[in-house]
PDB file of N, CA and C in Angstrom:
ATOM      1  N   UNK A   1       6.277  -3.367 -11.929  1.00  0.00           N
ATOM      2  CA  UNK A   1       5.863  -2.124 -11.305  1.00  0.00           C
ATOM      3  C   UNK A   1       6.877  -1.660 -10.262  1.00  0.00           C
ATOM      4  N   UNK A   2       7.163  -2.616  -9.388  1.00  0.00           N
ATOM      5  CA  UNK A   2       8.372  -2.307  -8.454  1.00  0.00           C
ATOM      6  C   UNK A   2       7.758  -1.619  -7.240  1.00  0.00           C
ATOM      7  N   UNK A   3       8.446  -1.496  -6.261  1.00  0.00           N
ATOM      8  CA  UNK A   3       7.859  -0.711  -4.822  1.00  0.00           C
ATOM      9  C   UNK A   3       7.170   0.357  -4.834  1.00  0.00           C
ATOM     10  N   UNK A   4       6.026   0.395  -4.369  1.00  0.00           N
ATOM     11  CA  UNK A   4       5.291   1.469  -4.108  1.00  0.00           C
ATOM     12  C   UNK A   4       5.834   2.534  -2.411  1.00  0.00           C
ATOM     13  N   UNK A   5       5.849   2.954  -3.000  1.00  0.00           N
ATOM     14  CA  UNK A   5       6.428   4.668  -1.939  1.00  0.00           C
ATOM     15  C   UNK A   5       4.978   5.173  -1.564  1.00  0.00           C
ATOM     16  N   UNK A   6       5.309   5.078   0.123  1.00  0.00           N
ATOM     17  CA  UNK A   6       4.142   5.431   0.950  1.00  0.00           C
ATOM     18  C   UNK A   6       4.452   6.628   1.825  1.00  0.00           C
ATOM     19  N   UNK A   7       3.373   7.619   1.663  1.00  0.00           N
ATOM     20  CA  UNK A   7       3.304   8.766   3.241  1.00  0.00           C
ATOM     21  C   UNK A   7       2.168   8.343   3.803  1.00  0.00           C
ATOM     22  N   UNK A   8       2.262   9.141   4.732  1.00  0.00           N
ATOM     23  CA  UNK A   8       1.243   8.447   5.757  1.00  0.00           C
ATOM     24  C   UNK A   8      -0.363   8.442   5.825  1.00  0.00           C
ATOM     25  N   UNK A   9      -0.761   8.962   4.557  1.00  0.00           N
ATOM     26  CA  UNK A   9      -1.946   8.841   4.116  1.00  0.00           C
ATOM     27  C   UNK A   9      -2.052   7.850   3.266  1.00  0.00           C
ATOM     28  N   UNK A  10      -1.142   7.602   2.451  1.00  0.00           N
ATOM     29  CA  UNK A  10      -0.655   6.236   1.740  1.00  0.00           C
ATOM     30  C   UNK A  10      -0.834   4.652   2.787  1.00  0.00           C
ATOM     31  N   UNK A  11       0.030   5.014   3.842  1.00  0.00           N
ATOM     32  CA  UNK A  11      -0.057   3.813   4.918  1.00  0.00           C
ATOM     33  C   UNK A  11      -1.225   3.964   5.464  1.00  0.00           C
ATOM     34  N   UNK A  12      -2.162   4.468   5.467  1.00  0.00           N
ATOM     35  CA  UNK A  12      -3.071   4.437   6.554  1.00  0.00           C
ATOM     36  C   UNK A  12      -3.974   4.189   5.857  1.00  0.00           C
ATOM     37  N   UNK A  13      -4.405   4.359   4.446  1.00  0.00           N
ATOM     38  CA  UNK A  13      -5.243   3.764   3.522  1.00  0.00           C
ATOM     39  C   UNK A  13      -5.206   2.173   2.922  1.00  0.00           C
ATOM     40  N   UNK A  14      -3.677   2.223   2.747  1.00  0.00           N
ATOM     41  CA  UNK A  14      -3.382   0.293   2.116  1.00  0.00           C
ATOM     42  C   UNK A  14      -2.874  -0.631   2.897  1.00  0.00           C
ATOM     43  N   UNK A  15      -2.070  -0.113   4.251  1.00  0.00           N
ATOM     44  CA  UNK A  15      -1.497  -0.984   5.414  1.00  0.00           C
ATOM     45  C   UNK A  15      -2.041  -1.333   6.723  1.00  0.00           C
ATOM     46  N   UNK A  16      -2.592  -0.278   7.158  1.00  0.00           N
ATOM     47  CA  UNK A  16      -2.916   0.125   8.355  1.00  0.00           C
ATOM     48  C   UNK A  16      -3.584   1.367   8.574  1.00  0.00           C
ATOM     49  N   UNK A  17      -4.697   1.548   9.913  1.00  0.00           N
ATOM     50  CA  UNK A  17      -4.947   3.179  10.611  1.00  0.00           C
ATOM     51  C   UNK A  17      -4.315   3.179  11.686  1.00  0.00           C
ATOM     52  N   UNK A  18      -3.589   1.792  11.935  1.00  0.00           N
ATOM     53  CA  UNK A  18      -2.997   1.613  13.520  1.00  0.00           C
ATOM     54  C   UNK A  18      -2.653   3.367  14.570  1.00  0.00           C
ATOM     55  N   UNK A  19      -2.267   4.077  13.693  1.00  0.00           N
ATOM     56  CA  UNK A  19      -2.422   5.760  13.977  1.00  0.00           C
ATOM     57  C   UNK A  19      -3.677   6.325  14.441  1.00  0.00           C
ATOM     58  N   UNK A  20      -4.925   5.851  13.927  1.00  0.00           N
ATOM     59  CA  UNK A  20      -5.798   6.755  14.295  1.00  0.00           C
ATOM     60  C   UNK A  20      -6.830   5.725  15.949  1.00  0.00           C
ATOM     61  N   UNK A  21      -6.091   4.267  15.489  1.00  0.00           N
ATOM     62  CA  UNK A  21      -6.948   2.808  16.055  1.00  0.00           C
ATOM     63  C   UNK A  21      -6.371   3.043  17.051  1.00  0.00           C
ATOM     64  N   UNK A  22      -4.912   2.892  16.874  1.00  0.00           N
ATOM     65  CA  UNK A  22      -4.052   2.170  17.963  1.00  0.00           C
ATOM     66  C   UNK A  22      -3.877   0.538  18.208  1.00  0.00           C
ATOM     67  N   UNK A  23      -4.632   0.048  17.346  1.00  0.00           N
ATOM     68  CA  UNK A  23      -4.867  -1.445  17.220  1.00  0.00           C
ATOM     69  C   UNK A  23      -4.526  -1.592  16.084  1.00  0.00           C
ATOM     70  N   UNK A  24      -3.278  -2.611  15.478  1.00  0.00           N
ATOM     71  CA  UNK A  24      -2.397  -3.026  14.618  1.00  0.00           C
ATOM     72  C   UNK A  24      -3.905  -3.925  13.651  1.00  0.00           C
ATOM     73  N   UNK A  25      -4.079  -3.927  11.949  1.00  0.00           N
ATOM     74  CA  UNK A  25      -5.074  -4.711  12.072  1.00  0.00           C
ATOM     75  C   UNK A  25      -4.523  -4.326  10.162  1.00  0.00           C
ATOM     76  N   UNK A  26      -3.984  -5.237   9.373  1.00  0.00           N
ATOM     77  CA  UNK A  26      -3.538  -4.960   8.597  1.00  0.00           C
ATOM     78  C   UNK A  26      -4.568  -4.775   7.471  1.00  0.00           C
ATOM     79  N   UNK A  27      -4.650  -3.968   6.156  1.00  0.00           N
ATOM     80  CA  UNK A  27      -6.001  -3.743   5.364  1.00  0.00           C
ATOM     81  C   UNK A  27      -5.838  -4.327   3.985  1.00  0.00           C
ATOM     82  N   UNK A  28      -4.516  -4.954   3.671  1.00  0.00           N
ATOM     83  CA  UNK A  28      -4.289  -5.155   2.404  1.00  0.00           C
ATOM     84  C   UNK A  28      -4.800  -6.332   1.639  1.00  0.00           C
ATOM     85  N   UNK A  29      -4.433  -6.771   0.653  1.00  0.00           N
ATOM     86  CA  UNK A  29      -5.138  -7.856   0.390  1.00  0.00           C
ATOM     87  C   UNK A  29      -4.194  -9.210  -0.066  1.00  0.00           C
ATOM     88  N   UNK A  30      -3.181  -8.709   0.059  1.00  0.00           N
ATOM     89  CA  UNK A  30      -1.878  -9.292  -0.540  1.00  0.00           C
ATOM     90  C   UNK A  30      -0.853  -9.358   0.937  1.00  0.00           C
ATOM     91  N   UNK A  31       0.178 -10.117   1.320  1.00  0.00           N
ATOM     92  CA  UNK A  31       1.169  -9.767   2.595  1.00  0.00           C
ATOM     93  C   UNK A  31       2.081  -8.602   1.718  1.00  0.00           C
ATOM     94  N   UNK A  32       2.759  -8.385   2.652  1.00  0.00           N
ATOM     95  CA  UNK A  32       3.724  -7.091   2.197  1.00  0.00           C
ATOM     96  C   UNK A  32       4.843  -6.554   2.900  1.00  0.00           C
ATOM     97  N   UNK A  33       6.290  -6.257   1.847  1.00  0.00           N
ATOM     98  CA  UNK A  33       7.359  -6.170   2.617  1.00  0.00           C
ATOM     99  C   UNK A  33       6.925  -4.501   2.698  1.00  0.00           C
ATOM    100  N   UNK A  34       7.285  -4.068   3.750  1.00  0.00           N
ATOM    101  CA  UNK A  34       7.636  -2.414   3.977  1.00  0.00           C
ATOM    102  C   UNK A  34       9.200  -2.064   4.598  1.00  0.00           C
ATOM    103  N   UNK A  35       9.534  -1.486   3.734  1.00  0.00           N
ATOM    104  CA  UNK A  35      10.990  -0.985   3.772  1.00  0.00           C
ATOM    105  C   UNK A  35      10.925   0.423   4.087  1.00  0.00           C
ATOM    106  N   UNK A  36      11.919   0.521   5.243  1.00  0.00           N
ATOM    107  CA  UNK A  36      11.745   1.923   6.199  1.00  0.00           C
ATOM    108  C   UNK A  36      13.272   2.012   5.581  1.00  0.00           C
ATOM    109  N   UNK A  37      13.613   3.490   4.990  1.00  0.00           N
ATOM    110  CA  UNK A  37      14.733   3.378   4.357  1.00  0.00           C
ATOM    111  C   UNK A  37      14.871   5.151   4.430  1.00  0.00           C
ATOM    112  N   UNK A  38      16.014   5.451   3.977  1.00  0.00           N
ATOM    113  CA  UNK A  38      16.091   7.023   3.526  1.00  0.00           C
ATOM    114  C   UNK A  38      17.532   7.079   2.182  1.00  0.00           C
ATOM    115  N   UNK A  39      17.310   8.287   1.777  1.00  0.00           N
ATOM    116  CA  UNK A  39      17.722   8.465   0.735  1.00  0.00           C
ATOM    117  C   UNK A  39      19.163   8.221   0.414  1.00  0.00           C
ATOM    118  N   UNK A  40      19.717   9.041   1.707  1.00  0.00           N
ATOM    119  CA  UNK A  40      20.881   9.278   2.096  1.00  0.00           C
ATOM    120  C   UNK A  40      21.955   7.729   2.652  1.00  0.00           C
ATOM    121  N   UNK A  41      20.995   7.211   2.674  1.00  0.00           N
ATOM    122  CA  UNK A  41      21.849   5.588   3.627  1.00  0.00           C
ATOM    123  C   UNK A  41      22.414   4.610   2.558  1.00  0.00           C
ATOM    124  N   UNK A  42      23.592   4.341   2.371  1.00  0.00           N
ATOM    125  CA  UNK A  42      24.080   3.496   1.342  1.00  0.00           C
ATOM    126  C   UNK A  42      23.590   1.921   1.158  1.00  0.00           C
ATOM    127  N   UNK A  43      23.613   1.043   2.484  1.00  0.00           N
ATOM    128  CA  UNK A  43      22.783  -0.055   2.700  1.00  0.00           C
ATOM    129  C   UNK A  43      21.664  -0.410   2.007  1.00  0.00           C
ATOM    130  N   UNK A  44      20.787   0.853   1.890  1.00  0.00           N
ATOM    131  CA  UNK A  44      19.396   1.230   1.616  1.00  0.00           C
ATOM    132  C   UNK A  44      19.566   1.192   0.058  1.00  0.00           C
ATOM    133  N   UNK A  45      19.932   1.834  -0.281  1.00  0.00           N
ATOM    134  CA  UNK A  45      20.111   1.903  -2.045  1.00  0.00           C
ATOM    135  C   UNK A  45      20.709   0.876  -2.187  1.00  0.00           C
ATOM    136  N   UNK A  46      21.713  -0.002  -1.750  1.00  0.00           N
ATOM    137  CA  UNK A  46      21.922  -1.289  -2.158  1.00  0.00           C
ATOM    138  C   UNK A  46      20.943  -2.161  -1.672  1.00  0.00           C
ATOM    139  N   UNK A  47      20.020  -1.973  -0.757  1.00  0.00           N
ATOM    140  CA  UNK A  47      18.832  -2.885  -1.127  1.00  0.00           C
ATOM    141  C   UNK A  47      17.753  -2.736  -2.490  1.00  0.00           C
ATOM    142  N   UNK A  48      17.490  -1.778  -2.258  1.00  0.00           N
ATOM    143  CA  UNK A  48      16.337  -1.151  -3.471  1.00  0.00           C
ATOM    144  C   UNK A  48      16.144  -2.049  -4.507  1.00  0.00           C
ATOM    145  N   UNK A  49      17.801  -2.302  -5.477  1.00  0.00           N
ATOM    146  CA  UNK A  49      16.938  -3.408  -6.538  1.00  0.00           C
ATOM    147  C   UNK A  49      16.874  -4.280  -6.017  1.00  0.00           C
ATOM    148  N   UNK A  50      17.122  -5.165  -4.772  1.00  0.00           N
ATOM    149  CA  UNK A  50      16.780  -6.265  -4.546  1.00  0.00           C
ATOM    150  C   UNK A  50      14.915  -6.427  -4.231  1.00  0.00           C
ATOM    151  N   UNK A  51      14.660  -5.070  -3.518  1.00  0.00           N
ATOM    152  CA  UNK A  51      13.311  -5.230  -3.131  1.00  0.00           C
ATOM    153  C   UNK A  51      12.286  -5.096  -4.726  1.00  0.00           C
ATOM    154  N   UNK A  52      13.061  -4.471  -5.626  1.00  0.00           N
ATOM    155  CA  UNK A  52      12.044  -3.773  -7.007  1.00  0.00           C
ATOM    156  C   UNK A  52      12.107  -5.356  -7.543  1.00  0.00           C
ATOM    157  N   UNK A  53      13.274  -5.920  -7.423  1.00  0.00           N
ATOM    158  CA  UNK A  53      12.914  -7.114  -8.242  1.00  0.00           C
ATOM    159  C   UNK A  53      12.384  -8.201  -7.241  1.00  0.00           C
ATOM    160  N   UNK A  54      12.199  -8.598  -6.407  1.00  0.00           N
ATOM    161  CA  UNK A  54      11.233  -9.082  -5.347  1.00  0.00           C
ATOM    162  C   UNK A  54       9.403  -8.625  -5.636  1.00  0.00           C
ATOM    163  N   UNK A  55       9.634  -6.978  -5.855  1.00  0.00           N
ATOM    164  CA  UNK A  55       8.470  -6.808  -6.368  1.00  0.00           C
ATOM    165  C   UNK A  55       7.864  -7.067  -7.561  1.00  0.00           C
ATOM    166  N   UNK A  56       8.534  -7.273  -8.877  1.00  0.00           N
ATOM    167  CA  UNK A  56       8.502  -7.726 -10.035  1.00  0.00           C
ATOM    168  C   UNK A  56       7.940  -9.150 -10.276  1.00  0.00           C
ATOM    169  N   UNK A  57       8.950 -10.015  -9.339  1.00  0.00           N
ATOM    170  CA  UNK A  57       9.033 -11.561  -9.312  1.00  0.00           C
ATOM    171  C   UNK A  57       7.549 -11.683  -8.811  1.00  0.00           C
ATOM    172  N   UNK A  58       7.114 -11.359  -7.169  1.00  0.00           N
ATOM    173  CA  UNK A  58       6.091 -11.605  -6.778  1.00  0.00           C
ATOM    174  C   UNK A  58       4.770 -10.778  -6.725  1.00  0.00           C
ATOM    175  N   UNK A  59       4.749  -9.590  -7.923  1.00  0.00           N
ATOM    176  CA  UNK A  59       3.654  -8.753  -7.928  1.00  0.00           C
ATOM    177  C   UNK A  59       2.448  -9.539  -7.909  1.00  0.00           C
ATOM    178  N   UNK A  60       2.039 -10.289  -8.488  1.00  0.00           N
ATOM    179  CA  UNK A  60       0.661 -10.956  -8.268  1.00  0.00           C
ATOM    180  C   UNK A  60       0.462 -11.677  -6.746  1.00  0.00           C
ATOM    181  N   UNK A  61       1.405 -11.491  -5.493  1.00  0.00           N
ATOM    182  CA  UNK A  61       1.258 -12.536  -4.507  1.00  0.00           C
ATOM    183  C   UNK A  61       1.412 -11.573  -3.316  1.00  0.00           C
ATOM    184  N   UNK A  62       2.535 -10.896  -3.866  1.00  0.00           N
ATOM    185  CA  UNK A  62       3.150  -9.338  -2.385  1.00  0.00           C
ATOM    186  C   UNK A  62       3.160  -8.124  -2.917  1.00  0.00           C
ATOM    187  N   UNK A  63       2.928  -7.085  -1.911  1.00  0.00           N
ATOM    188  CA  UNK A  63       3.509  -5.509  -2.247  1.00  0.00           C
ATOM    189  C   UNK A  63       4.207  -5.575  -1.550  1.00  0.00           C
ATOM    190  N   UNK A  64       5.000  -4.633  -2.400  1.00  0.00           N
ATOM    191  CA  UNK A  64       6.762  -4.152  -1.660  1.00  0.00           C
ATOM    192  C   UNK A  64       6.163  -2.472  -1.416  1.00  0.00           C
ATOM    193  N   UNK A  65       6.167  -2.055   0.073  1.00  0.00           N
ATOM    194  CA  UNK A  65       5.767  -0.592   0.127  1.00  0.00           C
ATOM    195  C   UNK A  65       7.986  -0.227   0.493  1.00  0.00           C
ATOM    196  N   UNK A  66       7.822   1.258   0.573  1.00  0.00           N
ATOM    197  CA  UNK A  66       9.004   1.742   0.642  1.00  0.00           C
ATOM    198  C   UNK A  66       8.031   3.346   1.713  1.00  0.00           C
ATOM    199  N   UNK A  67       9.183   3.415   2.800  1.00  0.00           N
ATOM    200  CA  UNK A  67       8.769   4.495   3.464  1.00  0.00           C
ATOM    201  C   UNK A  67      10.105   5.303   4.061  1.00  0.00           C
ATOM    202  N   UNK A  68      10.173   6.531   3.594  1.00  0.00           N
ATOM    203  CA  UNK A  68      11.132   7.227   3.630  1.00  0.00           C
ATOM    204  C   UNK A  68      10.835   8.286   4.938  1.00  0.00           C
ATOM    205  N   UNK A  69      12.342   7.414   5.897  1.00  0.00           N
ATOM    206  CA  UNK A  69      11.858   7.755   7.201  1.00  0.00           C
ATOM    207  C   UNK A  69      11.813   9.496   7.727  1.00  0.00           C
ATOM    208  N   UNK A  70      12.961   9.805   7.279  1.00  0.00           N
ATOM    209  CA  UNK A  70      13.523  11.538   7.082  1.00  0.00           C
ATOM    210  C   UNK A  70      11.892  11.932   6.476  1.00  0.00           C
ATOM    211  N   UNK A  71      11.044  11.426   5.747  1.00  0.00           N
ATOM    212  CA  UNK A  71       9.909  12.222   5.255  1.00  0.00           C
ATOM    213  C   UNK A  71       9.180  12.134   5.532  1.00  0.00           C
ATOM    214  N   UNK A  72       8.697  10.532   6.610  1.00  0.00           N
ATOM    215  CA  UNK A  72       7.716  10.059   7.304  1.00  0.00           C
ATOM    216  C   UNK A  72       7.875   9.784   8.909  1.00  0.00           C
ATOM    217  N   UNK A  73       8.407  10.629   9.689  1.00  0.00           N
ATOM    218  CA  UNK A  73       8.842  10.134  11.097  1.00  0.00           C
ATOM    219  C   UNK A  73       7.868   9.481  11.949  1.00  0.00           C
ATOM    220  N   UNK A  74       6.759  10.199  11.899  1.00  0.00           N
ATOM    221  CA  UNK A  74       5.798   9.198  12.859  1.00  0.00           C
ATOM    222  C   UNK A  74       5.618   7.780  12.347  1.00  0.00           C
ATOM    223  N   UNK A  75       5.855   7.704  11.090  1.00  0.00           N
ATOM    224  CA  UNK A  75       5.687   5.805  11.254  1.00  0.00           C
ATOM    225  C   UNK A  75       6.787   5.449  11.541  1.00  0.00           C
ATOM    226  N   UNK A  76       7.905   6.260  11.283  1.00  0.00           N
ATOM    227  CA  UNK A  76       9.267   5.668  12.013  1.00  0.00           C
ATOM    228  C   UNK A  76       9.320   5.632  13.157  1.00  0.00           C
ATOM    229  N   UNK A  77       8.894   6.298  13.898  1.00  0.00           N
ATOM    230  CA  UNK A  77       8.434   6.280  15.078  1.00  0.00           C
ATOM    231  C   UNK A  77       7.475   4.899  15.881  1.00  0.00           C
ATOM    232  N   UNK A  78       6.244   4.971  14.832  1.00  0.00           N
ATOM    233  CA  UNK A  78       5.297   3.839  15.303  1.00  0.00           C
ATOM    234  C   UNK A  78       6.117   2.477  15.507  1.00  0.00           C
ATOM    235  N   UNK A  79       6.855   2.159  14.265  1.00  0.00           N
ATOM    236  CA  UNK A  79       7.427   1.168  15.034  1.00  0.00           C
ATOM    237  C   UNK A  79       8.734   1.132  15.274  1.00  0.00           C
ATOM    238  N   UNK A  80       9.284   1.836  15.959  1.00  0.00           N
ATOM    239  CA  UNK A  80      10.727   2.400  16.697  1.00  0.00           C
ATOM    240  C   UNK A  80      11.615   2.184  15.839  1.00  0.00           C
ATOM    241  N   UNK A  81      11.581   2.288  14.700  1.00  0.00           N
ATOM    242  CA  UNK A  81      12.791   2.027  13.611  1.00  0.00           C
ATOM    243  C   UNK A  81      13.815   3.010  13.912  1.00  0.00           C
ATOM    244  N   UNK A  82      15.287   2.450  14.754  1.00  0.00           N
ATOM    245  CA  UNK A  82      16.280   3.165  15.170  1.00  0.00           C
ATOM    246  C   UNK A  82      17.259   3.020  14.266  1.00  0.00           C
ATOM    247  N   UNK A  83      17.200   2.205  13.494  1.00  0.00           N
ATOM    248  CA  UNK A  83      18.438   1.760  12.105  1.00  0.00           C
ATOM    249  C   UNK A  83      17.926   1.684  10.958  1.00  0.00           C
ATOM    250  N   UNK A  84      18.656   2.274   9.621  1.00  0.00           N
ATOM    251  CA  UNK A  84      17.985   1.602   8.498  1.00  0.00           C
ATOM    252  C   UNK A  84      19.055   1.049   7.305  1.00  0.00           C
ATOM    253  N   UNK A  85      18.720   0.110   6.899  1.00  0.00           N
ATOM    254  CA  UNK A  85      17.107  -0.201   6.615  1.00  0.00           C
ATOM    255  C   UNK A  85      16.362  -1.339   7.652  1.00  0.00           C
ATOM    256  N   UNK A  86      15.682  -1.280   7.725  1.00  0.00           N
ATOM    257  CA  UNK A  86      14.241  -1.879   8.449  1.00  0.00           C
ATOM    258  C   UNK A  86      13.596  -2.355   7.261  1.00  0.00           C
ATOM    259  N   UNK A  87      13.312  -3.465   7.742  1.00  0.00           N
ATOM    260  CA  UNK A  87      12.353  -4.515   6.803  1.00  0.00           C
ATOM    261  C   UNK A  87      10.847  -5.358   7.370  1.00  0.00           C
ATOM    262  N   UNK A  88       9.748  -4.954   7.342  1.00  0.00           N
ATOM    263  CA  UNK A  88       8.798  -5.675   7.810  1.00  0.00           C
ATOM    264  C   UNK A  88       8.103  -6.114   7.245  1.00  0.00           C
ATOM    265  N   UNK A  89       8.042  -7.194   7.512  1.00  0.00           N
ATOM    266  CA  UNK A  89       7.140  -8.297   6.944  1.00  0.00           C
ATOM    267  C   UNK A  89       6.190  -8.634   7.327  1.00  0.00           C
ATOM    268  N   UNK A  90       4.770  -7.998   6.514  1.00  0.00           N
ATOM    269  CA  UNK A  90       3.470  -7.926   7.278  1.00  0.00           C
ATOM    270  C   UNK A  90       2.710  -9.441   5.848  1.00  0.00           C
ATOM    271  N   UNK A  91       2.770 -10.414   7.286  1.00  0.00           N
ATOM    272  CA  UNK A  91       1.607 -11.402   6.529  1.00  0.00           C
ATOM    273  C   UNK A  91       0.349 -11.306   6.935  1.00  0.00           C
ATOM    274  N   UNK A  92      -0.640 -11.784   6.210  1.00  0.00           N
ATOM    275  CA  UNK A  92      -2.367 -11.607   6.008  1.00  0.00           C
ATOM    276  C   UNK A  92      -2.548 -11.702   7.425  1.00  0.00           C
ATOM    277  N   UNK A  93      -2.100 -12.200   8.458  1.00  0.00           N
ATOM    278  CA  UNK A  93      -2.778 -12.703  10.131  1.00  0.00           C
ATOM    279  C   UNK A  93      -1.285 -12.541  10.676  1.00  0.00           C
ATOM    280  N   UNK A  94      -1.600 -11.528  11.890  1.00  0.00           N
ATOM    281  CA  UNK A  94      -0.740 -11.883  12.843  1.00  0.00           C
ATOM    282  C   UNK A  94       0.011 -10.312  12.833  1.00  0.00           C
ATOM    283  N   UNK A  95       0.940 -10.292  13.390  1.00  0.00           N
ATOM    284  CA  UNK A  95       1.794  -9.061  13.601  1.00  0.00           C
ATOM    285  C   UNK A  95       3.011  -9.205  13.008  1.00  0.00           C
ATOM    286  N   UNK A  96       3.911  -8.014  12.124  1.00  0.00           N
ATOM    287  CA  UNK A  96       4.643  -8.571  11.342  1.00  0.00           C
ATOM    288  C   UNK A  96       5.802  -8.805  12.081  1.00  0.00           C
ATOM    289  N   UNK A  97       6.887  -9.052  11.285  1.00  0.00           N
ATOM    290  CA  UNK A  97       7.815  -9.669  11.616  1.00  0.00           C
ATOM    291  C   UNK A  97       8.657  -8.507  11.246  1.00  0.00           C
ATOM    292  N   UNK A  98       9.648  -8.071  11.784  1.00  0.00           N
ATOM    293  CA  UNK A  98      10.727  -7.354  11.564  1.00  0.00           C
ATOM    294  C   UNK A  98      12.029  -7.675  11.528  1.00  0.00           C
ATOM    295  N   UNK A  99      12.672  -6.813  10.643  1.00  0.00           N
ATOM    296  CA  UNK A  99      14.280  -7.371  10.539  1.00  0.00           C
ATOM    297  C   UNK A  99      15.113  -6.379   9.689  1.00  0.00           C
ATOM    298  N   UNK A 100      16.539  -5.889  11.160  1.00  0.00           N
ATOM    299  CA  UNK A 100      16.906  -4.453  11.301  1.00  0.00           C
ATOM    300  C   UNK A 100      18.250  -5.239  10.032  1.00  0.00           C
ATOM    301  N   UNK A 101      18.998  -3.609   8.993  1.00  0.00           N
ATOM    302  CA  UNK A 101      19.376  -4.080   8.780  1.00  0.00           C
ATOM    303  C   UNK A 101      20.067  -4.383   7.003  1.00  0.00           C
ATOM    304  N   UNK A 102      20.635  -4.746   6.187  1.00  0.00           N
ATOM    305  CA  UNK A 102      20.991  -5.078   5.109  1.00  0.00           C
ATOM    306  C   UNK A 102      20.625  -6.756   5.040  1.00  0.00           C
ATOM    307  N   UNK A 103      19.683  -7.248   4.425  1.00  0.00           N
ATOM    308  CA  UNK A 103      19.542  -8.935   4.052  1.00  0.00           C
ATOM    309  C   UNK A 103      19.968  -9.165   2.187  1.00  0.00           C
ATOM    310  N   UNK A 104      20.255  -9.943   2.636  1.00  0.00           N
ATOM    311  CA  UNK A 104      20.633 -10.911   1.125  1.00  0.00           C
ATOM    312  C   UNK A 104      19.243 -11.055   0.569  1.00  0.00           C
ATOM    313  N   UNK A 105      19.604 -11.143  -0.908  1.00  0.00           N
ATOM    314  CA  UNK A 105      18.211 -11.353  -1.647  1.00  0.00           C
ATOM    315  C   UNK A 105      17.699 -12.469  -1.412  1.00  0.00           C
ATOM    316  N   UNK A 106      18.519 -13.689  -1.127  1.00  0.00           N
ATOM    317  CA  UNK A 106      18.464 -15.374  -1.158  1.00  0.00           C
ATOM    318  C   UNK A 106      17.401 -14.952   0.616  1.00  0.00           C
ATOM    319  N   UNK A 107      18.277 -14.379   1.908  1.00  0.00           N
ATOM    320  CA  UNK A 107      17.412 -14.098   2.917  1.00  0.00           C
ATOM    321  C   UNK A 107      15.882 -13.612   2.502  1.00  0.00           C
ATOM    322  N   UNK A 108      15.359 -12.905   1.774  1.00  0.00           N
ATOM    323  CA  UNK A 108      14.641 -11.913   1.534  1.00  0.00           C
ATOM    324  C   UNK A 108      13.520 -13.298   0.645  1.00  0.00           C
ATOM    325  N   UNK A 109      14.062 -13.820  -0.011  1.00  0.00           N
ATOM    326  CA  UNK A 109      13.578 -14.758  -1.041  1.00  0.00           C
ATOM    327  C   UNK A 109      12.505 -15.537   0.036  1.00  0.00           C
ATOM    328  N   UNK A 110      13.734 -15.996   1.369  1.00  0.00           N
ATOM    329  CA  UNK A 110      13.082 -16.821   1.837  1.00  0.00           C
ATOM    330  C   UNK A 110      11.983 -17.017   3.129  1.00  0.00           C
ATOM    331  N   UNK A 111      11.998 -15.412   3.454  1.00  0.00           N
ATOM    332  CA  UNK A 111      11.177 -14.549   4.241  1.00  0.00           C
ATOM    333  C   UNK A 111       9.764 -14.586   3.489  1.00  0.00           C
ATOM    334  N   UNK A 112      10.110 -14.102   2.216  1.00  0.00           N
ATOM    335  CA  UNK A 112       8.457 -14.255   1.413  1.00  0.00           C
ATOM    336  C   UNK A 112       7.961 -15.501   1.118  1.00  0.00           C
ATOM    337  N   UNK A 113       9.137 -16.492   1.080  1.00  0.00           N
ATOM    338  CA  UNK A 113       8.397 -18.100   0.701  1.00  0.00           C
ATOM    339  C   UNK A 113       7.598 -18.498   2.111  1.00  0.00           C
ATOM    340  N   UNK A 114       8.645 -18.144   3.143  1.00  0.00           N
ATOM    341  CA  UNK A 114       8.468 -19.180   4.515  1.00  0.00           C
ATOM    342  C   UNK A 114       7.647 -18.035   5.616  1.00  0.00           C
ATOM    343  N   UNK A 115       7.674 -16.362   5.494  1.00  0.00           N
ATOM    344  CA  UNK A 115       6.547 -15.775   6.472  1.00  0.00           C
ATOM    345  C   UNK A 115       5.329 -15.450   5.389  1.00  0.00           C
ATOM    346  N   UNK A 116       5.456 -14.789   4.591  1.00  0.00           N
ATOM    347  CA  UNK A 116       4.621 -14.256   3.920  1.00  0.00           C
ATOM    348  C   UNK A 116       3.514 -14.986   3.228  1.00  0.00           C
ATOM    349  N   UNK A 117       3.797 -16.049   2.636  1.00  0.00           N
ATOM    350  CA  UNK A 117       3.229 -16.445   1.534  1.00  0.00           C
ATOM    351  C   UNK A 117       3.458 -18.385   2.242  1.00  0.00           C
ATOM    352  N   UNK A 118       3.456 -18.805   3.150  1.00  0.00           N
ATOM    353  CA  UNK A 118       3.517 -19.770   3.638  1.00  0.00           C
ATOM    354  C   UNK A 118       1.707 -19.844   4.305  1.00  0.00           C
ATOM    355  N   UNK A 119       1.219 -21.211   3.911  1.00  0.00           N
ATOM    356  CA  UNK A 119      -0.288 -21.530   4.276  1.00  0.00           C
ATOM    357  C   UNK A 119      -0.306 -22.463   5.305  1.00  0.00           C
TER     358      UNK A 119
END
């Protein structure tokens, strides 16, 4: 299936209302990478297949959301994403983890073994 592309009715239905709450309180049922990215950024498109096939590999375990900041500013905003790509890593409990930036797939691999999907 590959990354699902979120606006902010999108995020506020499968991630979060943290917008309407103000209290971070994640809704999904699965952990999940969210990639704050835009169209225009080269970094960004050289991540993409790494995240579609991340999403492929672990569709039954993670969602891979994708949020296009130029189209979504207030969540770029919500969480001060000043560079992209931005990578957050929201596991089932807790507050996610962020990381500004271009990562290796092998990095990325081991973010979902060891934050995400670690018991």
């Amino acid at each position: 299936m590959g990354a699902i592309h979120l606006n902010k009715e999108g995020f506020t239905a499968r991630v979060s209302d943290v917008l309407e709450s103000g209290q971070w309180k994640y809704l999904g049922d699965k952990p999940a990478i969210i990639d704050f990215f835009a169209t225009w950024c080269g970094p960004c498109q050289a991540l993409a297949p790494t995240l579609d096939a991340m999403a492929e590999r672990f569709s039954d375990q993670i969602y891979v959301y994708k949020i296009d900041v130029d189209q979504e500013p207030e969540l770029a905003s919500l969480f001060n994403i000043r560079s992209i790509p931005t990578l957050l890593f929201v596991p089932m409990q807790g507050k996610p983890k962020i990381n500004v930036g271009l990562m290796s797939k092998s990095d990325i691999d081991f973010a979902v073994k060891n934050v995400l999907l670690a018991k």
